[in-house]
Protein backbone atom coordinates (compact mmCIF):
# COMPACT_ATOMS: atom_id res chain seq x y z
CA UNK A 1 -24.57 83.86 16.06
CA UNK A 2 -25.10 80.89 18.20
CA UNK A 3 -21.47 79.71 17.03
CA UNK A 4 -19.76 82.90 18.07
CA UNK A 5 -21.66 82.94 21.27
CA UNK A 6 -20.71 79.10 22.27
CA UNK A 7 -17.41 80.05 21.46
CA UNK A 8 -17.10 82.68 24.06
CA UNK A 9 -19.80 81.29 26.50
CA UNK A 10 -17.33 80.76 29.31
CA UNK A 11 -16.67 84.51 29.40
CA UNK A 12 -19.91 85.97 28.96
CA UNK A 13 -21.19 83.50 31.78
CA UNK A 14 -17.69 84.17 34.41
CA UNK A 15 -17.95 88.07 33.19
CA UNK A 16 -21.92 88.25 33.75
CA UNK A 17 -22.36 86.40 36.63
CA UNK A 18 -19.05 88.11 38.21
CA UNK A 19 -19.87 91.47 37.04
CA UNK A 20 -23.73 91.24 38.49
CA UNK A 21 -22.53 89.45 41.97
CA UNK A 22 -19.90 91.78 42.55
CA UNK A 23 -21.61 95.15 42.03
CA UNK A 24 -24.75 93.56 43.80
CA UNK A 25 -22.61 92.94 46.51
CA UNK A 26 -21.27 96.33 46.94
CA UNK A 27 -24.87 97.55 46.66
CA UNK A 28 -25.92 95.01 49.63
CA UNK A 29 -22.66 96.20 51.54
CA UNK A 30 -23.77 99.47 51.54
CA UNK A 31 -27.50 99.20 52.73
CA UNK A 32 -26.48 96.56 55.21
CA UNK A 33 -24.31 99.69 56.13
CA UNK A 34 -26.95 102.38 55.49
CA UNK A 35 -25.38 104.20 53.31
CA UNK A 36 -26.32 107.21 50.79
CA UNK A 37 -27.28 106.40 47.95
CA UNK A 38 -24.42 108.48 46.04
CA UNK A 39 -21.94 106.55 48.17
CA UNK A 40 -23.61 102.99 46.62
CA UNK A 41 -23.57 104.86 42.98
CA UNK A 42 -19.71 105.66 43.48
CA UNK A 43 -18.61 102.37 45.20
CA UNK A 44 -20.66 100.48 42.78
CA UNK A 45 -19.42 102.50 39.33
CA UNK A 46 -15.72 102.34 40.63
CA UNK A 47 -15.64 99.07 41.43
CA UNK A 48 -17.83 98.34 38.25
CA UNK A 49 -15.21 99.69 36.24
CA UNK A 50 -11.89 98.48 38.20
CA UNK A 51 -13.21 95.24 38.35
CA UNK A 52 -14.51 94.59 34.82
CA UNK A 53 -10.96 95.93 33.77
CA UNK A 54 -8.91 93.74 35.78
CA UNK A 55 -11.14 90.53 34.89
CA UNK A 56 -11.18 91.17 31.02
CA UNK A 57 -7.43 91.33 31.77
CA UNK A 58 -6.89 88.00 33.34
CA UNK A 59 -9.06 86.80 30.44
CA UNK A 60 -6.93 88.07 28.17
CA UNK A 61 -3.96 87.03 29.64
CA UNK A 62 -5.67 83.40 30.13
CA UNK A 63 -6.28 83.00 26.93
CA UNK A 64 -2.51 84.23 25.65
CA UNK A 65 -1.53 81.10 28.12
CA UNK A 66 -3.74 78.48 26.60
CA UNK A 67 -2.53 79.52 23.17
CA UNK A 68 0.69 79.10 24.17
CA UNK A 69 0.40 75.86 26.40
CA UNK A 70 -1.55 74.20 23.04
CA UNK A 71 1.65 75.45 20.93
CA UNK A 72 3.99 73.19 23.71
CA UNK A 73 1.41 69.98 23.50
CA UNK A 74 2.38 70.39 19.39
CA UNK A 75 5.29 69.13 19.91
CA UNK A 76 4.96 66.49 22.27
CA UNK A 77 2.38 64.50 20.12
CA UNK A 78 2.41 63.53 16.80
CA UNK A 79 1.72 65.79 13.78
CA UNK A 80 -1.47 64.54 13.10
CA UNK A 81 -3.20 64.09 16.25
CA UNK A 82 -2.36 67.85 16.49
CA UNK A 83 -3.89 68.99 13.00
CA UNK A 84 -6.75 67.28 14.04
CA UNK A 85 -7.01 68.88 17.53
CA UNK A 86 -6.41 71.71 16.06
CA UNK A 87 -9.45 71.95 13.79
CA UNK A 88 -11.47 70.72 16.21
CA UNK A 89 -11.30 73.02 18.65
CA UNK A 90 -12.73 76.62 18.07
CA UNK A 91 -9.42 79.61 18.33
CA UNK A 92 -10.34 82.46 20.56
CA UNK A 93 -8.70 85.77 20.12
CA UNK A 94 -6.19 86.35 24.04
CA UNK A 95 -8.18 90.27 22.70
CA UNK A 96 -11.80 88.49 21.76
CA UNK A 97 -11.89 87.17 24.96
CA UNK A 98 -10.55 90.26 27.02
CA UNK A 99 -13.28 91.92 25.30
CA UNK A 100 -16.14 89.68 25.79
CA UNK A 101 -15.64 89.22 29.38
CA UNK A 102 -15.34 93.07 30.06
CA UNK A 103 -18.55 94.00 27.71
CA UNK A 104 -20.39 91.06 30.23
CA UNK A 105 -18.70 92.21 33.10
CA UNK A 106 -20.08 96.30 32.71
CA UNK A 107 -23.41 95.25 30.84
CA UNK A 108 -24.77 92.75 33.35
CA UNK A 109 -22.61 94.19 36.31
CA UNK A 110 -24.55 97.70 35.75
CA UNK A 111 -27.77 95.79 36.06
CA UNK A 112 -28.20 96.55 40.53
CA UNK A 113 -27.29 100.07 40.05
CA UNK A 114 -29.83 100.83 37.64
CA UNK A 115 -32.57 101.82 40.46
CA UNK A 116 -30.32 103.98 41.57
CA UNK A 117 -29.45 105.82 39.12
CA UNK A 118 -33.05 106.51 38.21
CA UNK A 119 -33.49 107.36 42.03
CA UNK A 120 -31.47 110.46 41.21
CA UNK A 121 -34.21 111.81 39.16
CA UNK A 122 -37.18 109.86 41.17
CA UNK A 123 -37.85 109.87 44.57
CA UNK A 124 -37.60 105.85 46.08
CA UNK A 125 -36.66 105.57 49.89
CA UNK A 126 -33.43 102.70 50.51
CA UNK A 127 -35.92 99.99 51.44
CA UNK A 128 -37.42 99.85 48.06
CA UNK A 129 -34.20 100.73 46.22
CA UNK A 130 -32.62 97.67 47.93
CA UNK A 131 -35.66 95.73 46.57
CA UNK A 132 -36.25 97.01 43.00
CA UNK A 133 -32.23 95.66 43.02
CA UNK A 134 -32.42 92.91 44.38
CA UNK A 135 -35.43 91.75 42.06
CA UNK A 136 -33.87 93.05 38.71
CA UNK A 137 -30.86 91.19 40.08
CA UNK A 138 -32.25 87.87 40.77
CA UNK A 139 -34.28 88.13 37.22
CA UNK A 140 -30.29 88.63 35.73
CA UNK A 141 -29.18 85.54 37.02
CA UNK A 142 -32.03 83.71 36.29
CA UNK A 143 -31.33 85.01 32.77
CA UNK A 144 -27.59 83.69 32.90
CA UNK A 145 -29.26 80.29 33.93
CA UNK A 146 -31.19 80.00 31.31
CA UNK A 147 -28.96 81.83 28.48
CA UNK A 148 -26.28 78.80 29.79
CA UNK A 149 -28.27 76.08 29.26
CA UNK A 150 -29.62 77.24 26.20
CA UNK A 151 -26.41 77.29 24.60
CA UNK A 152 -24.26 74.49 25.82
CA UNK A 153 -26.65 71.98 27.55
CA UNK A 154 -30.39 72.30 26.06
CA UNK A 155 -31.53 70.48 29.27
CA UNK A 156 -32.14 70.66 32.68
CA UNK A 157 -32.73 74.58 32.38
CA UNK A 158 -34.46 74.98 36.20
CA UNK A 159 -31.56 73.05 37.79
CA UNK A 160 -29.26 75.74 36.50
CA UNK A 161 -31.23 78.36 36.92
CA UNK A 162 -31.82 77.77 40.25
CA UNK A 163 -27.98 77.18 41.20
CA UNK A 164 -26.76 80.35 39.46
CA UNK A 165 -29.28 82.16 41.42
CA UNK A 166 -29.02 80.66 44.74
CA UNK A 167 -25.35 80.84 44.20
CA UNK A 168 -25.58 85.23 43.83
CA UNK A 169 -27.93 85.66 45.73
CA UNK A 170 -26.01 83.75 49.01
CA UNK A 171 -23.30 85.99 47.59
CA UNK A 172 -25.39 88.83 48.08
CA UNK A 173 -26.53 87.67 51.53
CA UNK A 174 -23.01 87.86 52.76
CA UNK A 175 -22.10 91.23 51.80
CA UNK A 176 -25.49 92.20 53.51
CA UNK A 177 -24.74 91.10 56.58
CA UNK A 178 -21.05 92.00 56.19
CA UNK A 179 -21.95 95.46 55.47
CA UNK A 180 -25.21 95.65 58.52
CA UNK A 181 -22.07 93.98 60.78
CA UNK A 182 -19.28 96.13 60.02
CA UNK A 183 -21.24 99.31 60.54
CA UNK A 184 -22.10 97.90 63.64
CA UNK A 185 -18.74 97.23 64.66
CA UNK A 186 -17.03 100.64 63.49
CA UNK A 187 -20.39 103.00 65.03
């Protein structure tokens, strides 16, 4: 298991990470704007969905590109320096890694809506919506952090824990006060 999820690690990470910051964003966007809470549920699932989509596609397509750029350096070195690269290097499916990134993507990208969809069948006022998000946010990437160190470095697990989550949550900060500044502007 650890094998198959080394071997995909960059696109769990880029699709988890991405998937969480971006729909966290929209959600932080829309408070800094005030907006319902259906309006955050709609903008967030749309662009939840779009987005994942359109990622697992350039994943897909990335990896169709580095199978065929690896096919080109065949020819420019000799045979065995290429059997031997070869077999040292794990093969990803262009379609393994589509599907890894989008499964990330919509898994840990669904993560900040979460409060709000059980706010349509609980009562929770936007204040502590925002908050219940942004803590079961921060507690994904901190998860990330760690899930990333545990499989390719085995060290320095606060250092990266504490980068990918200062890293979404200044993402997060911006849309905020993008959001709070562009309702501002347009009221």
């Amino acid at each position: 298991m650890q094998q198959i999820l080394r071997k995909y690690l960059p696109e769990i990470v880029y699709g988890g990470i991405d998937g969480c910051v971006t729909t966290f964003a929209v959600v932080a966007g829309c408070t800094g704007a005030s907006l319902d809470t259906k309006i955050v549920l709609i903008l967030g699932l749309s662009n939840l969905l779009a987005d994942g989509f359109a990622m697992s596609v350039g994943s897909y397509l990335s990896a169709k590109s580095n199978i065929a750029s690896e096919r080109t350096k065949r020819f420019c070195i000799p045979f065995q320096l290429a059997i031997e690269s070869e077999l040292s290097r794990p093969v990803k499916s262009p379609f393994s890694s589509g599907l890894s990134t989008f499964l990330s993507f919509i898994l840990l990208g669904a993560t900040p809506l979460l409060i709000y969809l059980l706010s349509l069948f609980i009562e929770l006022n936007h204040a502590a919506l925002f908050v219940i998000s942004s803590l079961i946010t921060g507690t994904i990437f901190i998860l990330i952090g760690y899930f990333k160190t545990w499989i390719i470095l085995g060290n320095q697990y606060l250092k990266n824990i504490l980068e990918t989550l200062l890293l979404g949550s200044l993402a997060a900060l911006l849309a905020y006060f993008a959001g709070d500044f562009l309702e501002r502007l347009l009221a």
